[in-house]
Protein backbone atom coordinates (compact mmCIF):
# COMPACT_ATOMS: atom_id res chain seq x y z
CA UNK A 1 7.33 -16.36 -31.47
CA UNK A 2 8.23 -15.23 -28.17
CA UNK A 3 7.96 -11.43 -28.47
CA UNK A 4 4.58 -12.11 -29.68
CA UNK A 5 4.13 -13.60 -26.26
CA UNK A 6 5.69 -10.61 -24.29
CA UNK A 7 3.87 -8.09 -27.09
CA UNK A 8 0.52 -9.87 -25.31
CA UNK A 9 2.05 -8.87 -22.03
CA UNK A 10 2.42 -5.09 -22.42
CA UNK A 11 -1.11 -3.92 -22.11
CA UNK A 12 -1.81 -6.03 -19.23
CA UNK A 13 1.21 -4.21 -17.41
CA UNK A 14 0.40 -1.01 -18.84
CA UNK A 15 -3.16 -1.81 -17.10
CA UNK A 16 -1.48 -2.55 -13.43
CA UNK A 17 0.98 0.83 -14.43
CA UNK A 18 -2.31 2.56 -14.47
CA UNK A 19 -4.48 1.71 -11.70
CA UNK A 20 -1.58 2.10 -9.81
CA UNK A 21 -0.99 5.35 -10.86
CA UNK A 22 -4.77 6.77 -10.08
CA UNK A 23 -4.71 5.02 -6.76
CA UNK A 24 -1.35 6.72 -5.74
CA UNK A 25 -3.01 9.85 -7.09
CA UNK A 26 -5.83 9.46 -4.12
CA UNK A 27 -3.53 9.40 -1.59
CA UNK A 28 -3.05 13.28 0.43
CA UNK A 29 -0.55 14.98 -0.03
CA UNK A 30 0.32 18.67 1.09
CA UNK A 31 -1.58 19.94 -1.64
CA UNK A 32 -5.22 19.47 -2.42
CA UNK A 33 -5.99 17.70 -5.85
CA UNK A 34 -9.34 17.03 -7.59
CA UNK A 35 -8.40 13.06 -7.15
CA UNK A 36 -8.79 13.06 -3.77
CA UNK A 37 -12.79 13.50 -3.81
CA UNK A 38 -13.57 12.48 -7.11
CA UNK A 39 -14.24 8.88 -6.13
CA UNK A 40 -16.41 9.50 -3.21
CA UNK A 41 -19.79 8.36 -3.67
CA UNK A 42 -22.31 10.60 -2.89
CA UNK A 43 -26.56 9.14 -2.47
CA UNK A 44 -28.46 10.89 -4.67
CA UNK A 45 -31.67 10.46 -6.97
CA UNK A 46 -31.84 7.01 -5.42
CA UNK A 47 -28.44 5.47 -6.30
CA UNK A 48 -25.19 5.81 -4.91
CA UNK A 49 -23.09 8.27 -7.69
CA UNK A 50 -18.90 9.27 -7.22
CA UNK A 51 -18.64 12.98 -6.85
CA UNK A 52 -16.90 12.90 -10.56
CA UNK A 53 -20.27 12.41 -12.06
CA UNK A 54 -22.20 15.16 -10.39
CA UNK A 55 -20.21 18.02 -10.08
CA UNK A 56 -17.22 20.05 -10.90
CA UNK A 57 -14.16 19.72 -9.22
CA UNK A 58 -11.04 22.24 -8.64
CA UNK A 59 -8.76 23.58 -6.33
CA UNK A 60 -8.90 27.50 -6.33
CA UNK A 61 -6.30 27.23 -3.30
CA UNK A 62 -3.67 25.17 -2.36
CA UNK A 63 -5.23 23.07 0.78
CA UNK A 64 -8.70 23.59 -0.70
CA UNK A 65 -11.28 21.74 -2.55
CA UNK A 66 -14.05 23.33 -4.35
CA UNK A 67 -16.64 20.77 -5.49
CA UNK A 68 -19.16 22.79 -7.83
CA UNK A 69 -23.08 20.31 -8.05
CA UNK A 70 -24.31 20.85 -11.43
CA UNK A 71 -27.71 20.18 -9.86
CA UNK A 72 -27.72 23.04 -6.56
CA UNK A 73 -30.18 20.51 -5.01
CA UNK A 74 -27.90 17.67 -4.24
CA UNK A 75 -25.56 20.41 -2.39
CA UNK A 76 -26.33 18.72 1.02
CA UNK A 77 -26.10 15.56 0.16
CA UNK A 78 -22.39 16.33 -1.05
CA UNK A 79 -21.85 17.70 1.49
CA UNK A 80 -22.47 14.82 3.74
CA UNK A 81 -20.82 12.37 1.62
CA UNK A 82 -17.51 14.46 2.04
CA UNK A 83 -18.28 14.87 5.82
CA UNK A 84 -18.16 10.92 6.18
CA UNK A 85 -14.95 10.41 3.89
CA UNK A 86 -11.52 10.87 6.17
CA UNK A 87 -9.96 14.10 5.25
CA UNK A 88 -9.60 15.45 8.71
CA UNK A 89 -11.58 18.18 8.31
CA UNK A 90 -15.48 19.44 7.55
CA UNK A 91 -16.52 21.04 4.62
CA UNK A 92 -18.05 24.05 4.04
CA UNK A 93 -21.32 25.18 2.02
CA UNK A 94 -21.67 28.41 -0.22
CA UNK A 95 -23.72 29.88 -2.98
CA UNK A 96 -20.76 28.02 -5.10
CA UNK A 97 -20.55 24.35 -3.71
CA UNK A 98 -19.09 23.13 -0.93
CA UNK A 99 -15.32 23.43 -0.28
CA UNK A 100 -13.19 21.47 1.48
CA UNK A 101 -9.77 22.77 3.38
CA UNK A 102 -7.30 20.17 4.25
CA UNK A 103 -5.16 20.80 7.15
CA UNK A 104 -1.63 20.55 6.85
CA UNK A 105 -0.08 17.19 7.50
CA UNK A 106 1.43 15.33 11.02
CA UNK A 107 4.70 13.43 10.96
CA UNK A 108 2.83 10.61 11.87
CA UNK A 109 -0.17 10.97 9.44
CA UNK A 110 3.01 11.12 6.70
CA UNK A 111 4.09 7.89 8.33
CA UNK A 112 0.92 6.36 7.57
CA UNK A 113 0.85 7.73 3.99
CA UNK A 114 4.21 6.51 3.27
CA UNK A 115 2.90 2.91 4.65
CA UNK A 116 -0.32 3.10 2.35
CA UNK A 117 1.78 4.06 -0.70
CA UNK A 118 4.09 1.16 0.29
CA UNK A 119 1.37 -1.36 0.46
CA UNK A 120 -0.08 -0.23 -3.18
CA UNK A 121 3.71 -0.76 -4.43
CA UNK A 122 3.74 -4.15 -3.12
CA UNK A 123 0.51 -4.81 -4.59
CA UNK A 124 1.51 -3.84 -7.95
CA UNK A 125 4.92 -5.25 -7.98
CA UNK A 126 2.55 -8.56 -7.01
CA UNK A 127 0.57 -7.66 -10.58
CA UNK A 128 3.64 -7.22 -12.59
CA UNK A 129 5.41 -10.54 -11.68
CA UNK A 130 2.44 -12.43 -11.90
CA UNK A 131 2.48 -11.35 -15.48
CA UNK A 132 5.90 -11.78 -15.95
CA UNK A 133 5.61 -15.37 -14.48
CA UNK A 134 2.54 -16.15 -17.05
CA UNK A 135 4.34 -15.26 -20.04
CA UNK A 136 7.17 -16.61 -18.92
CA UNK A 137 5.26 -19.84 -19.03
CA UNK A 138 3.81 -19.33 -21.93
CA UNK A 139 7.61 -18.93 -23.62
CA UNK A 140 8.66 -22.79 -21.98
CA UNK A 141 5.75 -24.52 -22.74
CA UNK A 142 6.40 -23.20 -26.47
CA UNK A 143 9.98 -24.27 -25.72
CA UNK A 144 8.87 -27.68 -24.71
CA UNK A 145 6.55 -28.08 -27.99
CA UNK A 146 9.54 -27.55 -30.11
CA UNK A 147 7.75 -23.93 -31.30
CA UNK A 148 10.69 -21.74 -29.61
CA UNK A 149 14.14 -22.59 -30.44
CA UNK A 150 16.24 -22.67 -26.77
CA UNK A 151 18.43 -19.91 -27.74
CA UNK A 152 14.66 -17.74 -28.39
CA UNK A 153 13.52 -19.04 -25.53
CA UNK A 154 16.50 -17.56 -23.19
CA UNK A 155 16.33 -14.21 -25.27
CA UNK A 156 12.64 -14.03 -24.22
CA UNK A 157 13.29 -14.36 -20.56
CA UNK A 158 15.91 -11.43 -20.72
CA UNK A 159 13.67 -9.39 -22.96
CA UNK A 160 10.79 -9.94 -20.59
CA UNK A 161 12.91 -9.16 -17.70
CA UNK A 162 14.06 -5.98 -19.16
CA UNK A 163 10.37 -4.86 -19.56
CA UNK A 164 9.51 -5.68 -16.02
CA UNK A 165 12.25 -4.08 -14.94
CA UNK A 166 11.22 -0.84 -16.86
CA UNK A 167 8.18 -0.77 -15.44
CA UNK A 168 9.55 -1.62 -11.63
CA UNK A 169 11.35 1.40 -12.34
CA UNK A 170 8.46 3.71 -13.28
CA UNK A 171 6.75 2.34 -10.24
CA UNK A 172 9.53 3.77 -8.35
CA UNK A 173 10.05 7.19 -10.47
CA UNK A 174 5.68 7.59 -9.42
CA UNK A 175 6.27 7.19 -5.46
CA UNK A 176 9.63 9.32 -5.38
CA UNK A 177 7.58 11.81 -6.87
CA UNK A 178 4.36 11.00 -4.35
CA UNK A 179 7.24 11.06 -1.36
CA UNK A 180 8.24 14.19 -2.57
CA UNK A 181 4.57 16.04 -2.63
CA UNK A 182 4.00 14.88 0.89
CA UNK A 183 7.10 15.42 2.19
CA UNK A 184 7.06 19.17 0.69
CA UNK A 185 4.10 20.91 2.00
């Protein structure tokens, strides 16, 4: 009974595995990645539309951004939109799109990075034992109605705990490697 209980918990922290991942994945690093833009919203045909929907994205160079409008009339307002995001520098408009060069990192910019990626972690690891905590719940109130046996019941706890503390450790396996790309540029 209780590892249908912690079964129910797996998506949920595959879910918080997962947004953490793509936010992490928007943070700078060194290098320029098609993340980094694709969720900047850009006003055009009368609504407000992330850069992901309009265009192509890639990265023909290491520290540069090359964001390709389907539609060579919106190229301005692109443009603009990535002018008002923070990436430290302006973009630039060609036949092609606009591109975007990212400067190379400070110390202290890599400071604040490392700050940002530790408040998402925290977040997360908020995410995770909430879940934990739930299901853990779930197990002792089944415990109390006589629907887990007390032996199950302490199984379940360690079985849960080994799950969060897979996923704690993937957590920390994702920023090593986001340390690592910002650290290396």
């Amino acid at each position: 009974m209780y590892q249908n209980i912690i079964t129910q918990s797996k998506p949920e922290l595959e879910k918080a595995m997962e947004f953490f991942t793509k936010e992490i994945a928007k943070i700078r690093t060194g290098l320029a990645s098609p993340s980094l833009v694709e969720d900047v919203m850009v006003d055009v045909y009368g609504q407000k539309m992330p850069i992901k929907h309009i265009a192509a994205i890639s990265c023909p160079e290491r520290r540069q951004i090359l964001v390709q409008p389907w539609d060579k009339g919106i190229i301005g307002a692109v443009e603009k939109a990535l002018m008002q995001s923070s990436f430290g520098s302006s973009p630039i408009t060609d036949r092609e799109g606009v591109r975007l060069h990212l400067p190379m990192l400070t110390q202290e910019f890599r400071e604040k990075l490392s700050k940002v990626i530790a408040e998402k972690e925290e977040e997360t690891r908020e995410v995770i034992r909430k879940i934990r905590d739930e299901a853990w719940g779930q197990i002792q109130e089944k415990a109390r109605l006589g629907e887990i046996r007390e032996d199950d019941k302490f199984k379940g706890k360690e079985e849960l705990q080994k799950i969060v503390d897979e996923y704690n450790k993937k957590i920390e396996e994702a920023i090593a490697r986001k340390l690592q790309d910002i650290k290396a540029e």
